[in-house]
Protein backbone atom coordinates (compact mmCIF):
# COMPACT_ATOMS: atom_id res chain seq x y z
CA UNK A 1 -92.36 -55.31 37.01
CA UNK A 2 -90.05 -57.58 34.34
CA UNK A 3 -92.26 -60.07 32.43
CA UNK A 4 -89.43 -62.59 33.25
CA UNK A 5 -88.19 -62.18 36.38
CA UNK A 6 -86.15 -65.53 36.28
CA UNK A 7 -83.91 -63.70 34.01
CA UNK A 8 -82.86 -61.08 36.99
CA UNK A 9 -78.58 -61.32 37.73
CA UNK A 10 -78.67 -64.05 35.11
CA UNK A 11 -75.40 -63.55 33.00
CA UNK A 12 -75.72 -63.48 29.14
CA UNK A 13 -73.31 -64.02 26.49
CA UNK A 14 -74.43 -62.69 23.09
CA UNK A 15 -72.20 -62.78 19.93
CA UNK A 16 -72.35 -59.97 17.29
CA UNK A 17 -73.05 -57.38 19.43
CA UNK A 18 -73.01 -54.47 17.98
CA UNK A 19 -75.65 -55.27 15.01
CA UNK A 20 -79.09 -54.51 15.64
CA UNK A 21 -80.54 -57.49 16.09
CA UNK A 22 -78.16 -57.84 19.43
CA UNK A 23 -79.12 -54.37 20.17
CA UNK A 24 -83.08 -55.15 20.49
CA UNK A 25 -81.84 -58.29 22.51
CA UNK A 26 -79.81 -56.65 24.97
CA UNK A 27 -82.43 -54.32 25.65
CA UNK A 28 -85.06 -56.69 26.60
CA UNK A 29 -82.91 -58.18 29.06
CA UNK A 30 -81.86 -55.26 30.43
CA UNK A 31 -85.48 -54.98 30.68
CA UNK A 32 -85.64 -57.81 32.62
CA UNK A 33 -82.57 -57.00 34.74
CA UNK A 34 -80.16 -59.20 33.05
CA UNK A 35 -76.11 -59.06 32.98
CA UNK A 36 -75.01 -58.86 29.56
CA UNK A 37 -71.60 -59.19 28.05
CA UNK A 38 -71.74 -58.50 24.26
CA UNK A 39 -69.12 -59.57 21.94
CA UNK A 40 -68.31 -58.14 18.99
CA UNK A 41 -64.86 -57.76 17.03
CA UNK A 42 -65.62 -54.31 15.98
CA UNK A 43 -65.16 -53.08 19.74
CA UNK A 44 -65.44 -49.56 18.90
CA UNK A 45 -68.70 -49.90 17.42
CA UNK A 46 -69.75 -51.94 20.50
CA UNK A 47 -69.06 -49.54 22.94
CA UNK A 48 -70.74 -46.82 21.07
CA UNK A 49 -73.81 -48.82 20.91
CA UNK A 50 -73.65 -49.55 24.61
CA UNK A 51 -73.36 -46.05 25.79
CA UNK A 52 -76.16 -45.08 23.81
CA UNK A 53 -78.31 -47.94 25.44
CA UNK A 54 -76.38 -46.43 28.89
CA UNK A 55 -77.98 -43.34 27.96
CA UNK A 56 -81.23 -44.77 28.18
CA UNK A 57 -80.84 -46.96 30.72
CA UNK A 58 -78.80 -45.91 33.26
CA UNK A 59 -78.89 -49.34 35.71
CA UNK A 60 -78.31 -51.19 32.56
CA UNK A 61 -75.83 -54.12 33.25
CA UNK A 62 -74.22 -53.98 30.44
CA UNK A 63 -70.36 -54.97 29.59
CA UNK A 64 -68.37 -54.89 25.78
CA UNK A 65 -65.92 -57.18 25.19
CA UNK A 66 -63.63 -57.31 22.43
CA UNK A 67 -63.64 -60.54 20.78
CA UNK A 68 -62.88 -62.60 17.89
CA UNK A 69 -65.33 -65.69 17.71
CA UNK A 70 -63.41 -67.74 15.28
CA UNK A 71 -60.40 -67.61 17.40
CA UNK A 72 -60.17 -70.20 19.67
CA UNK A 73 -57.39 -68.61 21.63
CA UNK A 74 -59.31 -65.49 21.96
CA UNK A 75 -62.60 -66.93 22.85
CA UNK A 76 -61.02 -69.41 26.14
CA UNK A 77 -59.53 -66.07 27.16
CA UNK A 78 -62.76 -63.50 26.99
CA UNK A 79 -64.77 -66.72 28.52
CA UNK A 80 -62.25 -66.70 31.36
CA UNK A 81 -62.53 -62.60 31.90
CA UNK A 82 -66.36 -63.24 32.14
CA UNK A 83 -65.98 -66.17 34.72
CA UNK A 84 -64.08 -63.36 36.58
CA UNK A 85 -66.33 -61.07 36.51
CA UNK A 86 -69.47 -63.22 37.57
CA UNK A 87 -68.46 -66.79 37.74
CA UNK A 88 -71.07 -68.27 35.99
CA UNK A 89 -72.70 -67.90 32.16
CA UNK A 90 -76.36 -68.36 32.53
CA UNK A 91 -77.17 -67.94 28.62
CA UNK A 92 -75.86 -68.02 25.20
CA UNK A 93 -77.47 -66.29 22.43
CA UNK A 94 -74.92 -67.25 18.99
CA UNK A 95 -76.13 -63.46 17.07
CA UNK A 96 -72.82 -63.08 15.23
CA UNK A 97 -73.69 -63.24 11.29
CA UNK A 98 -71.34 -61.93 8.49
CA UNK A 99 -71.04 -60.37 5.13
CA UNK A 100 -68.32 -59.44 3.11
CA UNK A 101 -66.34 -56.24 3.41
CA UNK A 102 -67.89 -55.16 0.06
CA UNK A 103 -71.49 -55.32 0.09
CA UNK A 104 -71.74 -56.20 -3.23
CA UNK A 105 -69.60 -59.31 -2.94
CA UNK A 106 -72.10 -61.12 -0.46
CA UNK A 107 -74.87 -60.39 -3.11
CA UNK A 108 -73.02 -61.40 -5.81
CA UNK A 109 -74.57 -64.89 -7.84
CA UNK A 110 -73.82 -68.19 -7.10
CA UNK A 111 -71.72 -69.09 -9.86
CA UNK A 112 -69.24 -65.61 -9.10
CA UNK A 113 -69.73 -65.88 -5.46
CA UNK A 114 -65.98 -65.61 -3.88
CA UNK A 115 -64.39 -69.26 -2.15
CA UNK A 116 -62.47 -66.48 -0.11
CA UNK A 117 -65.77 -64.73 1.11
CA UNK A 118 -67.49 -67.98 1.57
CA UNK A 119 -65.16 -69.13 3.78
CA UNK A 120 -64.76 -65.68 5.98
CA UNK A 121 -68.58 -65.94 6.61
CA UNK A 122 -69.02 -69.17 7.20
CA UNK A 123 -65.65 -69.25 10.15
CA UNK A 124 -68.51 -66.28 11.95
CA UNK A 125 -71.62 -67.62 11.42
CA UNK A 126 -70.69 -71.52 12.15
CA UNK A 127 -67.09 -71.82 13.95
CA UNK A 128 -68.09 -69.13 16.15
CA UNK A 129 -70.69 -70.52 16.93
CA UNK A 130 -69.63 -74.00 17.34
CA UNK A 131 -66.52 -72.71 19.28
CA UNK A 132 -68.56 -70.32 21.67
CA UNK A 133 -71.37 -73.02 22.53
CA UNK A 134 -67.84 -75.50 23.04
CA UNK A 135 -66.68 -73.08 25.68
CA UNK A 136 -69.44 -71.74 27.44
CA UNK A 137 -71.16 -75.89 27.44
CA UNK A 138 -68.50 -76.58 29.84
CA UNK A 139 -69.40 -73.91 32.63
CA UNK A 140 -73.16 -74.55 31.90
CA UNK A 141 -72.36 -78.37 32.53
CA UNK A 142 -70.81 -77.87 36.10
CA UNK A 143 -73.71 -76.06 36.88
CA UNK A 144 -76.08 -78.17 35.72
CA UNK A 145 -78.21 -75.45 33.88
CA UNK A 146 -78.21 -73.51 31.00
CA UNK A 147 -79.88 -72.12 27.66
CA UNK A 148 -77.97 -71.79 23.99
CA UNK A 149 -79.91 -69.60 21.88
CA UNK A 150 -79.23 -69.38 17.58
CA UNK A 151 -80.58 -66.87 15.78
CA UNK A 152 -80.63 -69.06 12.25
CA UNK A 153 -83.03 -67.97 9.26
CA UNK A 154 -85.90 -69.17 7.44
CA UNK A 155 -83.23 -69.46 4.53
CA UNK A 156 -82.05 -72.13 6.46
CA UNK A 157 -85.53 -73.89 6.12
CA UNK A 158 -86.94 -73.50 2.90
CA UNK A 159 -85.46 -72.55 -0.71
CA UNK A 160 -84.47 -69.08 -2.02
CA UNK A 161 -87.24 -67.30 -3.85
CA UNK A 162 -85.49 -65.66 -6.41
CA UNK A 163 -88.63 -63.45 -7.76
CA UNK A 164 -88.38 -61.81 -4.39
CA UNK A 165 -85.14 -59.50 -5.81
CA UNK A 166 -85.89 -58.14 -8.89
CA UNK A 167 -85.50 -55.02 -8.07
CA UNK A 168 -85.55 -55.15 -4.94
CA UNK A 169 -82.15 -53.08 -3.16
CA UNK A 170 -80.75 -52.96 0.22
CA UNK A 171 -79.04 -50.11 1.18
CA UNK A 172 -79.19 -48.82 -2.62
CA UNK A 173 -77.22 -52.11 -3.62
CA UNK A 174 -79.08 -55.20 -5.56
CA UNK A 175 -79.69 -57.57 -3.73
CA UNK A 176 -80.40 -61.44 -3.61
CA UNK A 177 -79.66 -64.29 -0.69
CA UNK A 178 -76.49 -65.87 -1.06
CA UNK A 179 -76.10 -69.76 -0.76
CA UNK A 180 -73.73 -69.41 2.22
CA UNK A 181 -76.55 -67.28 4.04
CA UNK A 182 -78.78 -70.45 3.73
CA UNK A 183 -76.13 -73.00 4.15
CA UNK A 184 -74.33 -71.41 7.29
CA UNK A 185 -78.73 -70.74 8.86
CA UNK A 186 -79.15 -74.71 7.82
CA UNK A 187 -75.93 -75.73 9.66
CA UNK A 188 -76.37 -73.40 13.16
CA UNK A 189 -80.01 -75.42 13.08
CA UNK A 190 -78.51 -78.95 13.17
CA UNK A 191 -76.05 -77.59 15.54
CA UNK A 192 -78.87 -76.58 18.06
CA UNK A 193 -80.27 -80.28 17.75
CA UNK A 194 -76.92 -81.98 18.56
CA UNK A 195 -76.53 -79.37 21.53
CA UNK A 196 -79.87 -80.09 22.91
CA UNK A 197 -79.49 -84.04 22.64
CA UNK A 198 -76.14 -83.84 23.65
CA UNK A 199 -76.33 -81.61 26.31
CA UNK A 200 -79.96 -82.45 27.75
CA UNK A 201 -78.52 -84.53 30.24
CA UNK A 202 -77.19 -81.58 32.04
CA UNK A 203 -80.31 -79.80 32.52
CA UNK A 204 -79.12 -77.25 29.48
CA UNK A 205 -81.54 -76.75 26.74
CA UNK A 206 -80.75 -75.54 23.18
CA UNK A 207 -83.04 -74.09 20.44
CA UNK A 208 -82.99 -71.54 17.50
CA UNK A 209 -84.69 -69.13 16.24
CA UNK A 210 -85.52 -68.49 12.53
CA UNK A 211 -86.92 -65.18 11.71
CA UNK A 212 -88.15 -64.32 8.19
CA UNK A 213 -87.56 -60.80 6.53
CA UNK A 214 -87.20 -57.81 8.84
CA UNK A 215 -88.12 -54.63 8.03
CA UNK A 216 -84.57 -52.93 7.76
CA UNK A 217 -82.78 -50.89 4.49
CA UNK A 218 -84.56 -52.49 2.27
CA UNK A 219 -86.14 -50.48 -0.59
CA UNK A 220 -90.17 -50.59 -0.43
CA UNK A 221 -90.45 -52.90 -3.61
CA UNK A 222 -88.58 -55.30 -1.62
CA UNK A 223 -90.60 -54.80 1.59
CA UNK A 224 -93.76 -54.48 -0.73
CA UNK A 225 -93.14 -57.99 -2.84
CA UNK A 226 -91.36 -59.78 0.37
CA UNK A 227 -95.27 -58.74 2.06
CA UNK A 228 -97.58 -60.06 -0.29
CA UNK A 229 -95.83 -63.59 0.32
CA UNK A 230 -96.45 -63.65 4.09
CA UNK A 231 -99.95 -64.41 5.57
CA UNK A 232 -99.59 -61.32 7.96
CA UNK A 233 -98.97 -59.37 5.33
CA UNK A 234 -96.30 -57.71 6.65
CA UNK A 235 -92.18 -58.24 6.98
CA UNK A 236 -90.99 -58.47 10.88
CA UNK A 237 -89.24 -56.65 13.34
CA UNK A 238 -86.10 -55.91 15.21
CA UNK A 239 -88.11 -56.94 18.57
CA UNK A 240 -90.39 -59.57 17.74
CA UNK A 241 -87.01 -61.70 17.57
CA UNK A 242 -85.85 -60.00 20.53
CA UNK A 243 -88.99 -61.32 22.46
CA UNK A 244 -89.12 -64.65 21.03
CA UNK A 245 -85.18 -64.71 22.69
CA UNK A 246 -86.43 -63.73 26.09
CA UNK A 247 -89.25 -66.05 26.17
CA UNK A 248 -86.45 -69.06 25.08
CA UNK A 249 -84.18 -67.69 27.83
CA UNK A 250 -86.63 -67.96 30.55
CA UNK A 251 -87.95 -70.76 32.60
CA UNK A 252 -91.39 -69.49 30.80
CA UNK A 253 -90.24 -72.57 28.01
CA UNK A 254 -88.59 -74.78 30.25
CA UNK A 255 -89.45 -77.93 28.30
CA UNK A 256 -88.53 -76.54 25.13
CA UNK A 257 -85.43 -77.82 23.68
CA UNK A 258 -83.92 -79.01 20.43
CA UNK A 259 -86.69 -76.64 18.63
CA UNK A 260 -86.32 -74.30 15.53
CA UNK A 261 -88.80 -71.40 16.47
CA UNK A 262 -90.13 -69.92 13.26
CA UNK A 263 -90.84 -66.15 13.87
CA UNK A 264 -92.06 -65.45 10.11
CA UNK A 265 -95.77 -64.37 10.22
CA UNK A 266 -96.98 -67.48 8.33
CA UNK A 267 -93.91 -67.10 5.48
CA UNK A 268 -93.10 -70.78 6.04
CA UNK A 269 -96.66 -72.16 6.33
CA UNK A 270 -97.86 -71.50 2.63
């Protein structure tokens, strides 16, 4: 029996979708017998990741689109192929999140960090998401219903803790949090307020979702110093977020709008 079973046929729109944070959403709905169309520009790594969730579930719903977010053009015309498909967009969840090409240049310092690279992640992380939740407001207006869904960042909430990286590696590169990680997580936060003020009227609710660390490629000094600052003692995972999603998505939190859900095990309440 689905936990949510408001969420059956809906039709879901989430951005970035062949990371794995996407992957742990998509899979929850699918749970819940959702329709999901995942964007992603990378279409080849898309559709790899969708068979392989095909493979283990078979009645999965489950369509990959290939799709730039920060162009405009592009965006109006996978929107329209959707509308096609199912006439209606139930739920956005803005996923998409960048880094550089070379690893190393998103951890790079403040002072050395790239205007080029700054400006490449913050056209994903922010236009995209500003120009997807443009788009898909408009359908979600006519009908009178609707959910946007950010996935922002406790970066976006607090300050950087620099004592957290010494040492500390993520896929055996050093790492750190770079200002436009916590500026773009800041800005996608104050865009879910103006969406849920603005948009309230129309019966369409908007909130984000800020986890803290998840337990990922990080080396285990990382995951071991990252621990000891988190009252559960213990980083995150891939589908606690995912869960938090469904439970935003479904008429479960019906009066819940405008809100920044912190999913951080007690990070953010020292």
């Amino acid at each position: 029996m689905s936990k949510y079973n408001d969420l059956k046929n809906k039709v879901v729109v989430i951005s970035g979708a062949a990371g794995s944070i996407a992957e742990e959403i998509t899979i929850e709905f699918i749970k819940n017998h959702a329709i999901i169309f995942g964007l992603d520009k990378d279409i080849i790594a898309l559709k790899k990741k969708f068979i392989s969730i095909k493979k283990k579930y078979p009645n999965a719903q489950i369509h990959p689109i290939n799709c730039d977010i920060t162009n405009e053009k592009d965006v109006r015309k996978k929107i329209k192929i959707i509308l096609k498909k199912k006439n209606k967009i139930d739920i956005l969840i803005n996923n998409a999140a960048a880094k550089t090409k070379k690893l190393k240049n998103f951890f790079k310092n403040f002072e050395n960090f790239q205007y080029t690279d700054w400006k490449a992640i913050m056209s994903v992380n922010i236009d995209g998401a500003f120009l997807l939740s443009k788009e898909i407001s408009k359908i979600m207006i006519k009908e009178k219903k609707g959910s946007i869904i950010s996935i922002a960042s406790i970066q976006g909430v607090v300050g950087n803790d620099k004592r957290l990286y010494a040492g500390s590696k993520f896929k055996g590169i050093q790492m750190s949090s770079p200002a436009v990680y916590s500026t773009s997580k800041s800005a996608l936060i104050g865009l879910t307020r103006y969406l849920a003020t603005y948009l309230g009227e129309f019966n369409i609710r908007a909130n984000s979702i800020s986890p803290g660390g998840l337990s990922g490629a990080q080396n285990k000094r990382f995951k071991k110093n990252y621990s000891k600052k988190v009252p559960l003692n213990r980083m995150g995972t891939l589908n606690e977020v995912a869960k938090s999603v469904l439970f935003l998505s479904s008429d479960s939190s019906s009066y819940i709008s405008g809100q920044n859900i912190l999913v951080d095990g007690g990070y953010t309440a020292w």
